[in-house]
Structures are given as C-alpha cells and as structure tokens.
Protein backbone atom coordinates (compact mmCIF):
# COMPACT_ATOMS: atom_id res chain seq x y z
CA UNK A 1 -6.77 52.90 39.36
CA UNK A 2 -3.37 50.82 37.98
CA UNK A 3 -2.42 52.65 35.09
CA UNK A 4 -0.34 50.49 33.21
CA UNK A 5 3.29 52.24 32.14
CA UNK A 6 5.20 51.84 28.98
CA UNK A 7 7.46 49.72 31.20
CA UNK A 8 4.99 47.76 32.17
CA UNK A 9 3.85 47.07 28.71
CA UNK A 10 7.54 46.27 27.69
CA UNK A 11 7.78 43.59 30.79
CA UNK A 12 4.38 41.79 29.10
CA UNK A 13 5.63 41.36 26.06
CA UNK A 14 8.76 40.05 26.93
CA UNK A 15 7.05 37.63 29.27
CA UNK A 16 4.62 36.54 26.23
CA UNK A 17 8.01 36.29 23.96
CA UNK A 18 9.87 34.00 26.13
CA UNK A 19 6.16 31.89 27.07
CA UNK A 20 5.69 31.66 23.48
CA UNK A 21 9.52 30.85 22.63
CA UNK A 22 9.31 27.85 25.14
CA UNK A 23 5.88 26.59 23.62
CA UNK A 24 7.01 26.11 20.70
CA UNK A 25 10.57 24.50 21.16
CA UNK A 26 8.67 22.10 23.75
CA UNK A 27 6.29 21.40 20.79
CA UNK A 28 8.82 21.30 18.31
CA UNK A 29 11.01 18.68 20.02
CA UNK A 30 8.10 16.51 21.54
CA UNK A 31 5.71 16.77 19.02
CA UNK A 32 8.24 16.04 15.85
CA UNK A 33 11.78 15.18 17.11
CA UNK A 34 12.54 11.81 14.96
CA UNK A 35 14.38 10.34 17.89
CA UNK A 36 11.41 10.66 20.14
CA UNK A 37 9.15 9.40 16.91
CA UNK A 38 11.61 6.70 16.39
CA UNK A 39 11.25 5.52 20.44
CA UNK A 40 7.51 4.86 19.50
CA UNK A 41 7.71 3.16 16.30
CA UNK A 42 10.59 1.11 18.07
CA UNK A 43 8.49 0.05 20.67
CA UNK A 44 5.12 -0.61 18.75
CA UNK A 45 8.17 -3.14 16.49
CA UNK A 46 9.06 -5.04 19.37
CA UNK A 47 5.06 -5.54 20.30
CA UNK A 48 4.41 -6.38 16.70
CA UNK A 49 7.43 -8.71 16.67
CA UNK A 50 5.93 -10.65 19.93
CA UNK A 51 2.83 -11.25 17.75
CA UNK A 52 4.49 -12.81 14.89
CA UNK A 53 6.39 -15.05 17.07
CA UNK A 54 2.97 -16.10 18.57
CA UNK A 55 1.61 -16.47 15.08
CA UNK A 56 4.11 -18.29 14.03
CA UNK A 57 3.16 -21.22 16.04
CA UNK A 58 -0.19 -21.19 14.25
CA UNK A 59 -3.40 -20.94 14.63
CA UNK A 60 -6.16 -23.56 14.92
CA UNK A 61 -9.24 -21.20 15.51
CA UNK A 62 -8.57 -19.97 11.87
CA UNK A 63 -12.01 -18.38 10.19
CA UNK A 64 -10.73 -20.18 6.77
CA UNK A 65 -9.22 -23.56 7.39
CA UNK A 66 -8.62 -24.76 3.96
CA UNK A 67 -7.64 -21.70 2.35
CA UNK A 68 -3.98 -20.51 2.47
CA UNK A 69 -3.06 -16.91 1.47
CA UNK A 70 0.55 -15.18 0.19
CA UNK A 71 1.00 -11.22 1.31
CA UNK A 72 3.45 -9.74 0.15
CA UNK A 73 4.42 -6.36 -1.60
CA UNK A 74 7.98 -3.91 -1.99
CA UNK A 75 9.60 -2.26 0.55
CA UNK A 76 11.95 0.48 0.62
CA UNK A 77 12.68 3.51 2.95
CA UNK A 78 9.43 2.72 4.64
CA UNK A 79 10.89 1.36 8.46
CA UNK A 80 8.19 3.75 10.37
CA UNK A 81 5.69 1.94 8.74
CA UNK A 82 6.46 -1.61 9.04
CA UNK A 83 5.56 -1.98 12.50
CA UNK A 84 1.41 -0.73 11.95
CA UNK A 85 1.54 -2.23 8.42
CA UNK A 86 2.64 -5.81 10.11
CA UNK A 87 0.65 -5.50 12.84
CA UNK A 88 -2.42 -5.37 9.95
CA UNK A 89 -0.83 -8.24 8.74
CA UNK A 90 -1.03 -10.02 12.00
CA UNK A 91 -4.52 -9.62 11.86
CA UNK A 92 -5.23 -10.66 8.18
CA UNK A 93 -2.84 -13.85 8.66
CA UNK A 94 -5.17 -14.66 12.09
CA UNK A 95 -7.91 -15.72 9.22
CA UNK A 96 -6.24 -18.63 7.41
CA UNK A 97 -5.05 -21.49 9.17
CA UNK A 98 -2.13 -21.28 6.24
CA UNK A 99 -0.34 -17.89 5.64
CA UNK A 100 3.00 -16.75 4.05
CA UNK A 101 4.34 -13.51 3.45
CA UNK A 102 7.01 -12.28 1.09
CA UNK A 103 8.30 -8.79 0.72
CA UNK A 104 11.39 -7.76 -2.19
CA UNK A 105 13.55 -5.78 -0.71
CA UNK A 106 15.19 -2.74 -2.01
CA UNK A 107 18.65 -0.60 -0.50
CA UNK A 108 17.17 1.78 1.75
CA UNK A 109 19.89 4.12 2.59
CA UNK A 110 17.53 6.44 5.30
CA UNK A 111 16.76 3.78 7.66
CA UNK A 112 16.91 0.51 9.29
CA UNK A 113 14.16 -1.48 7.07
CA UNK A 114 16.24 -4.49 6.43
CA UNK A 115 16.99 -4.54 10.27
CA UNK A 116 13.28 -4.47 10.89
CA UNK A 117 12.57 -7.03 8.41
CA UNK A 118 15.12 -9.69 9.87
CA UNK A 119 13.79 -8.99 13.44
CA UNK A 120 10.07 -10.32 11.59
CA UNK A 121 11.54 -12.88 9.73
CA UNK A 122 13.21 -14.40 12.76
CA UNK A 123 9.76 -14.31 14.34
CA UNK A 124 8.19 -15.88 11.97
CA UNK A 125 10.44 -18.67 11.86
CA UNK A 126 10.47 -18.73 8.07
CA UNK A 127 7.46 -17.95 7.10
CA UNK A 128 8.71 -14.59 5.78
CA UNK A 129 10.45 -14.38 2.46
CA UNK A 130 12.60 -11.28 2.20
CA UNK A 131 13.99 -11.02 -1.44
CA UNK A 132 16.51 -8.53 -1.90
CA UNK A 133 17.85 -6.83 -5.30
CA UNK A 134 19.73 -8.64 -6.76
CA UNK A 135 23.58 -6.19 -6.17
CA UNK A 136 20.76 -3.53 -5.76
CA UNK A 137 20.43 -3.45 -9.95
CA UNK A 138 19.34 -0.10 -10.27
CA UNK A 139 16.68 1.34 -13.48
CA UNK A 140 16.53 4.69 -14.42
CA UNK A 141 12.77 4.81 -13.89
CA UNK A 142 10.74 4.29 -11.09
CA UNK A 143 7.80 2.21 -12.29
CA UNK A 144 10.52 -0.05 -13.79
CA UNK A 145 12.22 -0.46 -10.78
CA UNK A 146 9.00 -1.14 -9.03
CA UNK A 147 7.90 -3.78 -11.50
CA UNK A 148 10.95 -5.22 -11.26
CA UNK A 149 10.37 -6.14 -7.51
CA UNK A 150 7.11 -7.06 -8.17
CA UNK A 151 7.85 -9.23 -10.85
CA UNK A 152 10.55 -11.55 -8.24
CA UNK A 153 6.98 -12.11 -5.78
CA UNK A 154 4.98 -13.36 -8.59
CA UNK A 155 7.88 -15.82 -9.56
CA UNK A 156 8.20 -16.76 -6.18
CA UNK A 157 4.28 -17.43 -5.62
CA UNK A 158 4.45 -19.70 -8.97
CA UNK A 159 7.36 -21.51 -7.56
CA UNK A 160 6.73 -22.12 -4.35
CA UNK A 161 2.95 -21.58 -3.28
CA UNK A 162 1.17 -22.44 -6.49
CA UNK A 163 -1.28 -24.24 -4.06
CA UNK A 164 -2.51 -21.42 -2.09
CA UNK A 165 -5.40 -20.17 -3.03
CA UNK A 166 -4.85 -15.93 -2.26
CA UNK A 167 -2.47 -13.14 -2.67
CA UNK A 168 -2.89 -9.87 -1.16
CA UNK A 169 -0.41 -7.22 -2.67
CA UNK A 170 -0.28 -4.43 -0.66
CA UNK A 171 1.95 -1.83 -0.36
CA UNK A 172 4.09 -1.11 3.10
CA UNK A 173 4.11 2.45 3.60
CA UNK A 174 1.45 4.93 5.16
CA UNK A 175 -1.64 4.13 2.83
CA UNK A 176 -1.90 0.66 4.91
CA UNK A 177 -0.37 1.78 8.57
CA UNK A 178 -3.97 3.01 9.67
CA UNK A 179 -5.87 -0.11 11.57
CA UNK A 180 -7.29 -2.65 8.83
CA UNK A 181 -11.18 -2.80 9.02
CA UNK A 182 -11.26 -7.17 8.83
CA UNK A 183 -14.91 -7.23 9.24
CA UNK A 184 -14.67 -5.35 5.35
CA UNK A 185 -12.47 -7.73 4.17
CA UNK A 186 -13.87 -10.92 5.41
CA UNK A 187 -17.36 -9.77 3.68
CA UNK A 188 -15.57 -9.17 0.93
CA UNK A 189 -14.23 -12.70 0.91
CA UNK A 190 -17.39 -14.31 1.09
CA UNK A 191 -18.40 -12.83 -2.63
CA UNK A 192 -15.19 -14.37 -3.78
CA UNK A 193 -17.05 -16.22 -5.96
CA UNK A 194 -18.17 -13.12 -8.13
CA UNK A 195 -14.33 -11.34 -8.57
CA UNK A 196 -10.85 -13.15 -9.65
CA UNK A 197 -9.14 -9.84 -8.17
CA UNK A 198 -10.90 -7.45 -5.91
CA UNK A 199 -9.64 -3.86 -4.95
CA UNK A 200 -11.09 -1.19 -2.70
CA UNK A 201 -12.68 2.24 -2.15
CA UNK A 202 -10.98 4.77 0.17
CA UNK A 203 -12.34 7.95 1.84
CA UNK A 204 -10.11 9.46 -0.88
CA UNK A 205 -9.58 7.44 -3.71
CA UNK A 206 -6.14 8.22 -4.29
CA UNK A 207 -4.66 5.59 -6.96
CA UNK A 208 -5.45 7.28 -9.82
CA UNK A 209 -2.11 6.08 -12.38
CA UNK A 210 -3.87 2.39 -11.81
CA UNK A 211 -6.89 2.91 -12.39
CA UNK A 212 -8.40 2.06 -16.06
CA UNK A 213 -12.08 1.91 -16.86
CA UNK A 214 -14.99 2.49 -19.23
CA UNK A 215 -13.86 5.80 -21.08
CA UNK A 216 -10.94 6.41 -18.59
CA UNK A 217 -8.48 4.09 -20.43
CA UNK A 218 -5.19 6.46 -21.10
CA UNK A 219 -2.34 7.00 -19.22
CA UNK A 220 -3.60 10.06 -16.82
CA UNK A 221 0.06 10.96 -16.20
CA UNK A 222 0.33 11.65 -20.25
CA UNK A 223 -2.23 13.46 -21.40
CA UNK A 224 -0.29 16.76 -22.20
CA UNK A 225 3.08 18.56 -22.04
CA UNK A 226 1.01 20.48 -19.65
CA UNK A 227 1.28 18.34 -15.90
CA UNK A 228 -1.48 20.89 -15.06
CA UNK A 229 -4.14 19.59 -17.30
CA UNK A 230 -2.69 16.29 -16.61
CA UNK A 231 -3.82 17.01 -12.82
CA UNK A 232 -7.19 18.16 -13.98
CA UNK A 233 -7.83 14.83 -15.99
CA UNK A 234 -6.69 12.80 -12.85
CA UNK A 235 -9.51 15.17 -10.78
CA UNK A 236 -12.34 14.14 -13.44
CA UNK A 237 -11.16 10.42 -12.99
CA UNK A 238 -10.97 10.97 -9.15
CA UNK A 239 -14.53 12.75 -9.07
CA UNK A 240 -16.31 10.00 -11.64
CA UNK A 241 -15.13 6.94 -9.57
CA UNK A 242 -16.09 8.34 -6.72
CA UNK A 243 -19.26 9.24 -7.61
CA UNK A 244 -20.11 5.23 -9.65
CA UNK A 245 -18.60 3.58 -5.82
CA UNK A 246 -21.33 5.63 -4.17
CA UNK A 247 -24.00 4.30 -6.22
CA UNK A 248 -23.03 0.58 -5.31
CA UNK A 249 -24.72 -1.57 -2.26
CA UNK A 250 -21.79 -2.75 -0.16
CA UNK A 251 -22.43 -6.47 -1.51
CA UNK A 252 -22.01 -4.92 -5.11
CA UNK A 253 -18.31 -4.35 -7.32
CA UNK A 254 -17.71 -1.83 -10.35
CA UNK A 255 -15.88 -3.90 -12.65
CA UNK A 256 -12.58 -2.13 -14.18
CA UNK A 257 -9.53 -3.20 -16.51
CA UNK A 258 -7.37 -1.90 -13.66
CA UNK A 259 -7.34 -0.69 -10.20
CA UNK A 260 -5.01 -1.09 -7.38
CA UNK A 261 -5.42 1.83 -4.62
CA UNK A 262 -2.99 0.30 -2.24
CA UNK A 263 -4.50 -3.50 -1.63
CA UNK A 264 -5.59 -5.83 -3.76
CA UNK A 265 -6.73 -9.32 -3.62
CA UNK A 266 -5.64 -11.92 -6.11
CA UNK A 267 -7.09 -15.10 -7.02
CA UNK A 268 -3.55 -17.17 -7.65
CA UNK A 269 -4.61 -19.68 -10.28
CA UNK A 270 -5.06 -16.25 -12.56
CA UNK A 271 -1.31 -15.19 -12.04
CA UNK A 272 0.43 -17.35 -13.66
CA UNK A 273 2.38 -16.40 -16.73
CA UNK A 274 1.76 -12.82 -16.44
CA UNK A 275 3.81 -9.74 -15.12
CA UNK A 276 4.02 -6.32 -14.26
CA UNK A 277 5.58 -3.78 -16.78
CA UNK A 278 6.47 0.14 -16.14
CA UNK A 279 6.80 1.11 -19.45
CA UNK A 280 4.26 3.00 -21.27
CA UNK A 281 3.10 1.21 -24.32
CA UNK A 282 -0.71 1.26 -23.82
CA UNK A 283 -3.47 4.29 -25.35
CA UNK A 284 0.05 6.78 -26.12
CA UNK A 285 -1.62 10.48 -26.67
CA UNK A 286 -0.25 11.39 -29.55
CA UNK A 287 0.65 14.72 -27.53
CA UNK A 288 1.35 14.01 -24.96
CA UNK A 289 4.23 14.02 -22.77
CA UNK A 290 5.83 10.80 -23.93
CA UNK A 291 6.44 9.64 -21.20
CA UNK A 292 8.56 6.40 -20.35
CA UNK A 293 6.37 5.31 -17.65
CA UNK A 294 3.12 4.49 -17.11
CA UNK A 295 1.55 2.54 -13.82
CA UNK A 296 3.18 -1.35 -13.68
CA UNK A 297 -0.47 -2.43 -12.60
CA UNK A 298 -1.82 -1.42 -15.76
CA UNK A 299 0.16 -3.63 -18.17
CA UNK A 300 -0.14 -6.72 -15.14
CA UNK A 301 -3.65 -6.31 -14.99
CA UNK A 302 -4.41 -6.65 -19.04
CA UNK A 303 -2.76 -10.27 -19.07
CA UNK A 304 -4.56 -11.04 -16.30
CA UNK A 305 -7.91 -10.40 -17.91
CA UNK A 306 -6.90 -11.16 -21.35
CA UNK A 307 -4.96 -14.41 -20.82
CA UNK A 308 -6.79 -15.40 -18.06
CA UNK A 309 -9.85 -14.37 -18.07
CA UNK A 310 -9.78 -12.63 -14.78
CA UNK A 311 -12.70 -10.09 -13.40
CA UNK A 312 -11.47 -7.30 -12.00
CA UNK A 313 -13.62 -5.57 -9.60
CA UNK A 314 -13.56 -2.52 -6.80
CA UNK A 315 -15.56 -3.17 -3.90
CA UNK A 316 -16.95 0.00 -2.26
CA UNK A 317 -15.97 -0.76 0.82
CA UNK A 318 -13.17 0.51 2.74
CA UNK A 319 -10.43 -0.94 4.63
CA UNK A 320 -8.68 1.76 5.29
C-alpha cells in the first residue's frame, strides 16, 4: 500500500499553490483586464458605428411613417456604454421614418466619450447633435449640473424639432446597455393616446429620487439627518410601487406626479416652456437633512402637469 510521506504531502500542496496561483492571474487578467474589456467594447463601437452609417441613409420600411422622434439624454464618463446603449438606439430609430438624436456633453476626464461620440456623429451624417458645456461651467452640485445639461436638449428640441412628435430621454450608462425589448415599447406606443409621458417598470425598480406619487410625495433623500432611515423610506417606496405595477394588466399605467427610472417617453407639444431644476424646494421635512438637492425630474415633471396638463404614467412593462 502507497503510504503517502510528509514529503509527499509538501510536493501536493505546492503543486495546488502554484495551480491555484495561475488560475487566478489567468482569471484576473482575462476576465477583468480593462485593456482586454476595452478591445470588446472597441469592437462592438465600430459594429455599432457601421449601423448608424446605414441608418443614416434612412429607412423606408419604417413601422411609424409620419411620426418623427428626438433621443437624446447626458453623457459623461460613460464610453463603455455608448456602444450597447447606441446600438438600442439603432433599433428604436429603425421605427420612425424621421429620427434625431441629441446628447449634452460633459468633460469626461477617464475616457474617450467625446471620441466615441464624433465617430457616431460622423455616421450619422448630422443627425446627431452633440452639445458640449459650455468652457465645461462647473456647479457645485450634481443634480444642478445634471439639470443644467438637460435643460440645453429641451431648448434645442423647442428650437429646432418643435414638429416632431416624441422625445425619449434616456440615460447612456449601464441601466440602458442591456438589449431593448421593442416589442414593449412599440405596445406601449400604440396606447399613446392614454399618457402625455410614459415611463417604465424594471425587474428592480431602481429610480427611487424621481419617483413622486399618492402619499410618496417628499424628497426620499431628505427625510432625516439619519441617511439610514432615509434608505428605509426609499425601501417602503421601492416595495409599494412594486407591489401597485404588479397589480396592473400590461395594457394598463399607474399614473404618478413623477417617475423617470432611466427612459421616458415624452409627448413634445407638453415640453415647451418648462425645465428641469436640482434644487430642493418641493415638500422640505422640516428635519430633515436640508439638503440642496433634490431629483431634477421632480421639479420638470410638476410644470409639465401643471402648465400643461400632462398625464404622467408608468407602464408595467419592462424594457430593460
């Protein structure tokens, strides 16, 4: 019978240390090296680039013919994600026989997004807008600085495509880079008739700061000095609008005073005169944190219903 020595039992584990050792550095640098990451979201740009060009020439098979449709949203630091978020684009723009799309641009100092960007816009042949900060003007607060950009599309839209008939706001990092579901959206377009702005449900519905309904009508970042019962407010929100989507038919909408979750669609005849803020001047807790922010959508979504009488809905369907 082998009887297995202490040597022997050194020799194994030194064997398992140096399998184990070259595993893991094999997995480290294939799995999550950026330059091998960056290869694939390089080539996946050049594909999605290919399509725009073809798109750009237009499209005659078009499901809507005589509707024309803006997209557009903020970028910033978000280059992986352009390519996947474009190519959803693509495939939204393949719809309308008209399509634009208009993105304000912000200094991104970790990446190459205004590279990407000009490589699209080039493709398009001018039917991307890129807006860039103005001397990249810098606010001391985020939502501010975020309104702000969002605040230069709108102008644009009522300048120069006050006759289309949609916008789609959507924002250009991971929540969109997934493959869109169409199918949900062009259902969702056929009820147009019952919604002036339309959001939708998620898996997770994560977009909790925009949200505003029925007794949920306070800033959730600003309940109390305490950010932990601030995250336990957000949970009830979270858990309650999860649990009134469920109850809706997929043909049905729960009607808010805000939502955003990442894509909305806007009717453009409600836009006009109305803007995004990031300051927090709505349903202040008196102890709260005070603080100088609260969601842009919020304040952008109140003129829309109030001066414009628009109906904002969610749609418990998912794109994403």
């Amino acid at each position: 019978m082998f009887k297995i020595t202490r040597k022997h039992q050194l020799s194994i584990v030194v064997i398992l240390v140096v399998y184990i050792s070259y595993y893991l550095i094999f997995y480290k640098i294939v799995k999550y090296n950026p330059v091998l990451k960056h290869s694939d979201v390089h080539l996946r740009h050049e594909q999605v680039v290919k399509s725009l060009a073809k798109m750009a020439e237009g499209n005659n098979l078009a499901l809507y013919k005589n509707k024309k449709i803006v997209i557009g949203g903020c970028v910033k630091n978000v280059q992986k994600h352009l390519p996947a978020v474009f190519d959803n684009i693509v495939t939204i723009c393949d719809l309308f026989s008209y399509c634009r799309v208009i993105v304000y641009y912000d200094k991104s100092w970790k990446d190459d997004t205004l590279k990407y960007l000009n490589d699209y816009s080039k493709a398009l042949k001018g039917k991307l807008t890129i807006i860039k900060n103005p001397n990249f003007i810098s606010k001391k607060y985020r939502t501010h600085r975020i309104a702000f950009g969002r605040n230069k599309i709108i102008e644009k839209i009522e300048n120069d495509f006050s006759n289309y008939d949609y916008f789609i706001n959507i924002d250009f990092d991971d929540v969109s880079s997934t493959k869109i579901n169409i199918s949900n959206l062009t259902k969702t377009l056929a009820l147009a008739n019952q919604y002036d702005v339309v959001t939708f449900a998620r898996d997770s519905y994560y977009d909790i700061w925009a949200l505003r309904y029925n007794n949920f009508l306070i800033n959730s970042h600003d309940i109390s000095k305490d950010s932990s019962k601030n995250t336990a407010y957000c949970s009830i929100i979270r858990e309650d609008i999860t649990k009134q989507l469920s109850k809706l038919r997929d043909d049905e909408f729960f009607e808010v005073d805000s939502a955003f979750n990442g894509f909305g669609v806007y009717k453009i005849p409600k836009l006009y005169g109305c803007r995004y803020s990031g300051e927090n001047i709505l349903f202040k807790v008196p102890n709260g944190r005070n603080k100088k922010e609260d969601c842009e959508h919020v304040s952008f979504h109140r003129c829309l219903r109030l001066e414009n009488g628009a109906r904002i809905v969610i749609s418990p369907r998912k794109l994403f």
